[in-house]
C-alpha atoms as a PDB file:
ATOM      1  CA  UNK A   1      12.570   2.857  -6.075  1.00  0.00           C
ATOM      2  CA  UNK A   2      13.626   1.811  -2.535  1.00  0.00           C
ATOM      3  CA  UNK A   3      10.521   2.136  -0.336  1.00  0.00           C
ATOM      4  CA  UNK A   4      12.493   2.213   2.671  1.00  0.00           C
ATOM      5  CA  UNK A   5      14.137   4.974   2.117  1.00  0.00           C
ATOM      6  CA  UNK A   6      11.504   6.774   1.089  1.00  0.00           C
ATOM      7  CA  UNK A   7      12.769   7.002  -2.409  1.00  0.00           C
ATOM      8  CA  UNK A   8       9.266   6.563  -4.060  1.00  0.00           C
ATOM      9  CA  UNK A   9       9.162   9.712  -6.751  1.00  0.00           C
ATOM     10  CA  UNK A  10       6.892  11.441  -9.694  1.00  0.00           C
ATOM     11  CA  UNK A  11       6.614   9.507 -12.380  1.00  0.00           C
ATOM     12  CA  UNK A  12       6.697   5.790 -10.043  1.00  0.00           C
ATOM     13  CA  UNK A  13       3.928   3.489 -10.112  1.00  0.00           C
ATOM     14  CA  UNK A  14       2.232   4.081  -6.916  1.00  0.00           C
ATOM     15  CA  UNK A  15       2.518   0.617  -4.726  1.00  0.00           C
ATOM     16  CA  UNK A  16      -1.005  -0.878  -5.199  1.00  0.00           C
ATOM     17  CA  UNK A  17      -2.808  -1.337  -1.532  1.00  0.00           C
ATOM     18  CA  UNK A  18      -5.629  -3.229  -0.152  1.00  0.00           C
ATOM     19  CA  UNK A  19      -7.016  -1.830   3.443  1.00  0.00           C
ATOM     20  CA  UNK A  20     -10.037  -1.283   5.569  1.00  0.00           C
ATOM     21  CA  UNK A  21     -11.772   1.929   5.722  1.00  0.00           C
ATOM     22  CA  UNK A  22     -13.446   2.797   9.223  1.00  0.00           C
ATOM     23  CA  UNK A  23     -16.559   0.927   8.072  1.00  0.00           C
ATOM     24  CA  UNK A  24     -14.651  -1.979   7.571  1.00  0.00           C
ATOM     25  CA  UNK A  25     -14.912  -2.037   3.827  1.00  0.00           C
ATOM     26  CA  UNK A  26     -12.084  -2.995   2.009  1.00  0.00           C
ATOM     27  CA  UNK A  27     -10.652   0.292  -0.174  1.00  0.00           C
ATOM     28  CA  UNK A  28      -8.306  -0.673  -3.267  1.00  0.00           C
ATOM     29  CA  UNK A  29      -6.045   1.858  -5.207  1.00  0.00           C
ATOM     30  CA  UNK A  30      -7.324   0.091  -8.332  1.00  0.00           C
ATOM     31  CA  UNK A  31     -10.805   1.088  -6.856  1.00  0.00           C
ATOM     32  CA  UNK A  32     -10.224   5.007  -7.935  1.00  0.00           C
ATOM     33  CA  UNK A  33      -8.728   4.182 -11.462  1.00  0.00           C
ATOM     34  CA  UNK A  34      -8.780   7.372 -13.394  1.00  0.00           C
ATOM     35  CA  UNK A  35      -9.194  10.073 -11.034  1.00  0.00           C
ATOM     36  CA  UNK A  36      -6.884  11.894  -9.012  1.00  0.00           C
ATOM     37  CA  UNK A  37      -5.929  10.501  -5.510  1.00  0.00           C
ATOM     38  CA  UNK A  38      -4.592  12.281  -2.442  1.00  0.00           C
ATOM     39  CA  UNK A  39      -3.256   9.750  -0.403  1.00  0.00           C
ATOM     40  CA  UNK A  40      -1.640  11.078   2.606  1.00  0.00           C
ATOM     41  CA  UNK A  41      -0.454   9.477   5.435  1.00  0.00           C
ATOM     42  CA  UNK A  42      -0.590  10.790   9.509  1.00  0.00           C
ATOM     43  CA  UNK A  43       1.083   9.014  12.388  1.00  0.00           C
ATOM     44  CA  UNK A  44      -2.245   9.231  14.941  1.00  0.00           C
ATOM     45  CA  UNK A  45      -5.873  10.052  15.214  1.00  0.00           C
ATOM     46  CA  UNK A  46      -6.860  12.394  17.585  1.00  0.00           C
ATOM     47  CA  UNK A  47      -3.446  14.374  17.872  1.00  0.00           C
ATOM     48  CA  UNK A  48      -3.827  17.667  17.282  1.00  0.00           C
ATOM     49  CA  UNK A  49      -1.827  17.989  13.873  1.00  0.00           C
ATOM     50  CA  UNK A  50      -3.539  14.703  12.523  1.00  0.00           C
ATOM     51  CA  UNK A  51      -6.927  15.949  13.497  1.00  0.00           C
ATOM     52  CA  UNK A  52      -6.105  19.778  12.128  1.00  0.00           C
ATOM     53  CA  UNK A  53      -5.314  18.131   8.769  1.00  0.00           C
ATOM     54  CA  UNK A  54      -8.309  15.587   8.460  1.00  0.00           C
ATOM     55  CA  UNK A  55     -10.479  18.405   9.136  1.00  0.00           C
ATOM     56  CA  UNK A  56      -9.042  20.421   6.759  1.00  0.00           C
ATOM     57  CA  UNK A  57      -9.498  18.132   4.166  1.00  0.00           C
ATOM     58  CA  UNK A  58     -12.841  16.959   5.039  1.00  0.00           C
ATOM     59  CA  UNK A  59     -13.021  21.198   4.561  1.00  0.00           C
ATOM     60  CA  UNK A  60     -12.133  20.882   1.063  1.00  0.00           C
ATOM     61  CA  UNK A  61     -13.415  17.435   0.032  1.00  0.00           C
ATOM     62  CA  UNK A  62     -16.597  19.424  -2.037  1.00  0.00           C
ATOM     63  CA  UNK A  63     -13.817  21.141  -4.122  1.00  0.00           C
ATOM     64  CA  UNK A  64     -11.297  17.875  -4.743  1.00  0.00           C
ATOM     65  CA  UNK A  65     -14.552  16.072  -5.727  1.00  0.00           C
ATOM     66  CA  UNK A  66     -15.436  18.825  -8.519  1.00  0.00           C
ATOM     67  CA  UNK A  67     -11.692  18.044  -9.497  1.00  0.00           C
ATOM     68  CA  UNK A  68     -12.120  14.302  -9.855  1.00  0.00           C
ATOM     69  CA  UNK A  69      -9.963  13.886  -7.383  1.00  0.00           C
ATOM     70  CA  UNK A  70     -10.771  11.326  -4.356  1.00  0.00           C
ATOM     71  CA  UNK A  71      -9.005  11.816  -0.742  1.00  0.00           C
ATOM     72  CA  UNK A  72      -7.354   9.093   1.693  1.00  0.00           C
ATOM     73  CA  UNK A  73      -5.646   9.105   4.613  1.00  0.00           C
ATOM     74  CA  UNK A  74      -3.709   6.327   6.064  1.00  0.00           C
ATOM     75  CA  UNK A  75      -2.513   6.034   9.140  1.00  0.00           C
ATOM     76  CA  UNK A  76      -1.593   2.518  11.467  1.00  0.00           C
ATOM     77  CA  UNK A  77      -4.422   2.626  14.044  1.00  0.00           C
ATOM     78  CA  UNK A  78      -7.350   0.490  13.948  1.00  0.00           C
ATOM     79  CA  UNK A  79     -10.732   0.276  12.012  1.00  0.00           C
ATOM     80  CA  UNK A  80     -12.447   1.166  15.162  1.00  0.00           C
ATOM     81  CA  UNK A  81     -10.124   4.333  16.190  1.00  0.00           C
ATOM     82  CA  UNK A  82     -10.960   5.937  12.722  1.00  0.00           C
ATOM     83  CA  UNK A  83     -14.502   5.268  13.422  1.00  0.00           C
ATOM     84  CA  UNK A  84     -14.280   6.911  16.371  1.00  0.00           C
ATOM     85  CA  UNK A  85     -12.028   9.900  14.967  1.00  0.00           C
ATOM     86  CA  UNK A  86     -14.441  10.338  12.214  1.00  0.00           C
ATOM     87  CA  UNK A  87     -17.414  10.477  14.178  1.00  0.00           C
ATOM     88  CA  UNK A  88     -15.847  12.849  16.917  1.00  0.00           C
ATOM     89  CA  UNK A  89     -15.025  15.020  14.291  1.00  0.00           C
ATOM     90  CA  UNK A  90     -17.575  14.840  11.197  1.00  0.00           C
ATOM     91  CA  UNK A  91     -14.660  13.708   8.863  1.00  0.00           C
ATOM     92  CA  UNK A  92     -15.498  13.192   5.374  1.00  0.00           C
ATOM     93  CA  UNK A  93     -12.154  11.873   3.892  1.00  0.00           C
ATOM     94  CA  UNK A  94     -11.810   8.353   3.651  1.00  0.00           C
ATOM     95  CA  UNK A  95      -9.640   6.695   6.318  1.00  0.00           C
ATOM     96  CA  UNK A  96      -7.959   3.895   5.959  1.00  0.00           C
ATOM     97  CA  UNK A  97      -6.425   1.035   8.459  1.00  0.00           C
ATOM     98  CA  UNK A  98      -2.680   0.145   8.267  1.00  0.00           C
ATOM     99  CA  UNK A  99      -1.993  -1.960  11.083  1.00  0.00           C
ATOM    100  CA  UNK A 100       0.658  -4.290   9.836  1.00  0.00           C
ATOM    101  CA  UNK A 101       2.884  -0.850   8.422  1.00  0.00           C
ATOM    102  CA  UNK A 102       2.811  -2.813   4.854  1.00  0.00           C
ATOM    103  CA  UNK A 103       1.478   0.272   3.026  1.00  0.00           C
ATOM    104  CA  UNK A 104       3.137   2.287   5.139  1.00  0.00           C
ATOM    105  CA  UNK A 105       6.465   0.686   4.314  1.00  0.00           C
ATOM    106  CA  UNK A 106       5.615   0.327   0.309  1.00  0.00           C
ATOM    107  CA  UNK A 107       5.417   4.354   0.158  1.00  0.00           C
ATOM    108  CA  UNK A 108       8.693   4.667   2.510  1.00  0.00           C
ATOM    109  CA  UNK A 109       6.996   7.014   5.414  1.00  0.00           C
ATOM    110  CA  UNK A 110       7.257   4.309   8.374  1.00  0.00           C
ATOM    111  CA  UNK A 111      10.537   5.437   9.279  1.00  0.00           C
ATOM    112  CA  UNK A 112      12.896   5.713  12.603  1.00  0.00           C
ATOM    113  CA  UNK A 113      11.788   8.734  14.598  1.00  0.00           C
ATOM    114  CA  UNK A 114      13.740  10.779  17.477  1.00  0.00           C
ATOM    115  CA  UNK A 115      11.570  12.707  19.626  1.00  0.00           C
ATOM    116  CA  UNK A 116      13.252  14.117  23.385  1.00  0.00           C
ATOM    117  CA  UNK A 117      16.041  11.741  22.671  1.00  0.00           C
ATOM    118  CA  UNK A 118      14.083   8.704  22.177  1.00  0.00           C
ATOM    119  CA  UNK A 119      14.254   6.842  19.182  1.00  0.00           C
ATOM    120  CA  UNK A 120      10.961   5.058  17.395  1.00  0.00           C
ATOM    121  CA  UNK A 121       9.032   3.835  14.368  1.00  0.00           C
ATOM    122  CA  UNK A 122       6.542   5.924  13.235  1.00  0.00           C
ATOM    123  CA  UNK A 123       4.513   7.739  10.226  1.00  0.00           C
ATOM    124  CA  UNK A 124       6.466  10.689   8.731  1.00  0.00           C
ATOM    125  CA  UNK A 125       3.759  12.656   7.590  1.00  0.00           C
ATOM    126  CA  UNK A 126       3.519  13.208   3.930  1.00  0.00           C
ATOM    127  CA  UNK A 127       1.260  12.955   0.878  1.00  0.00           C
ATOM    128  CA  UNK A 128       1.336  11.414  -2.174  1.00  0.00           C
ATOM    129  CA  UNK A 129      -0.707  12.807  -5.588  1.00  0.00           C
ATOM    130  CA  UNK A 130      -1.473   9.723  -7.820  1.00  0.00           C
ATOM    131  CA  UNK A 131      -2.397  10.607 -11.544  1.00  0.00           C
ATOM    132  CA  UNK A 132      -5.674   9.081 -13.442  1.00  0.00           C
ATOM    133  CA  UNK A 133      -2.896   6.236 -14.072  1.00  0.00           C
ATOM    134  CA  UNK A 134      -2.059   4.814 -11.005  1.00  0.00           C
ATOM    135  CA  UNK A 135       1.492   7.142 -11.049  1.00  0.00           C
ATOM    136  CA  UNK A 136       2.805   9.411  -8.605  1.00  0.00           C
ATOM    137  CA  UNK A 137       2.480  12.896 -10.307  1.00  0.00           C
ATOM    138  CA  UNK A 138       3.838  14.835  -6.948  1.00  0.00           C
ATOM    139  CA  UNK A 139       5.132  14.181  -3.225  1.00  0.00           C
ATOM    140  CA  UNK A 140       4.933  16.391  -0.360  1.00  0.00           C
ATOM    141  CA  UNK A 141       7.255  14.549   2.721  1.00  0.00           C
ATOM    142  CA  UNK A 142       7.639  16.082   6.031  1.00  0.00           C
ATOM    143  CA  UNK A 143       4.496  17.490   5.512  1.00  0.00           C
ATOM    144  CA  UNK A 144       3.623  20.876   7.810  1.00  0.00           C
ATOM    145  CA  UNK A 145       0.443  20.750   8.411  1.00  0.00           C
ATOM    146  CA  UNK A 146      -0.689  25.024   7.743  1.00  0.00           C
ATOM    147  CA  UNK A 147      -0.967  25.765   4.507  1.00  0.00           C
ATOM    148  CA  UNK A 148      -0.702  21.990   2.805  1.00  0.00           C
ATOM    149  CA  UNK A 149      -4.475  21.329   1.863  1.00  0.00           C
ATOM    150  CA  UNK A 150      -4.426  24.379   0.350  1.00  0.00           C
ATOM    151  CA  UNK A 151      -1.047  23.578  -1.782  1.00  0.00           C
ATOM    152  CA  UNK A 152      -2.298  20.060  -2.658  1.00  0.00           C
ATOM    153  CA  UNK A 153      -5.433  21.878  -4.417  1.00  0.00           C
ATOM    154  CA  UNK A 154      -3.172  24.246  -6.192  1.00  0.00           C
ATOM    155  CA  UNK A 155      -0.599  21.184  -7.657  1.00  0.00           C
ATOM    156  CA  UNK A 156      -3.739  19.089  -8.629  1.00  0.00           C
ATOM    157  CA  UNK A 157      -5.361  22.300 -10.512  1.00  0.00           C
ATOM    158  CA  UNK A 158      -1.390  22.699 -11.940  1.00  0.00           C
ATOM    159  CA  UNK A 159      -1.449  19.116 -13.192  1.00  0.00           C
ATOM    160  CA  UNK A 160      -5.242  19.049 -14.752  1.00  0.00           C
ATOM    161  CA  UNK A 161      -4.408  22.151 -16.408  1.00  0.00           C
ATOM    162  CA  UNK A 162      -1.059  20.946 -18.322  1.00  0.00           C
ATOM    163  CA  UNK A 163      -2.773  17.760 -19.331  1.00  0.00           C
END
């Protein structure tokens, strides 16, 4: 796997991660050792997509947590914007602090971005399911933000039901 490139795929030990959560509190993938783990990743708080999608999830956290399934999202602003993000808009999922890109470079979605001819590093949205193992059981990359909650609940039911 070349992380860079974004060539993390099923079956790949998901890169182990230590980060802050918008309390502060240190969150560890070893933390959520057999259960299910969304982990996506979304360039900004407060932009509309980013927000549409926390919300959504926040939405459907009840019905991931009666699948044993715990959410994350990752993104590189600070502890105290995801407070703020989470407070503005009741958000339930967990949120988690990347500041220094180092998870966001281990999964390969800190990438070079053109937007109105400008080129930049940013977060390629996309999601990662981790299995009760610590191994990447799906990816979703260039995620679109309609529709995606709703097909991450449908892969994780998928999964659970061929194991």
């Amino acid at each position: 796997m070349n992380a860079q490139t974004g060539d993390l795929k099923e079956d790949d030990e998901a890169p182990s991660f230590r980060l802050p959560d918008k309390d502060n509190r240190e969150t560890c993938l070893t933390d959520f050792k057999g259960k299910w783990i969304v982990l996506y990743f979304y360039p900004k708080d407060n932009t509309s997509g980013c927000t549409h999608e926390a919300v959504e999830f926040t939405a459907a956290i009840n019905e991931f947590e009666t699948l044993y399934t715990v959410v994350l999202g990752v993104s590189p602003d600070s502890v105290e914007r995801h407070y703020k993000f989470a407070e503005k808009h009741n958000l339930e999922v967990t949120l988690l602090s990347d500041v220094e890109h180092k998870v966001l470079e281990a999964y390969g979605v800190w990438q070079q971005k053109k937007m109105y001819g400008r080129e930049f590093w940013g977060v390629v949205r996309s999601t990662f399911l981790i299995d009760p193992e610590g191994k990447v059981a799906h990816v979703w990359r260039k995620v679109k933000v309609k529709g995606h909650v709703d097909a991450v609940k449908s892969r994780v039911l998928e999964l659970q039901a061929e194991g």
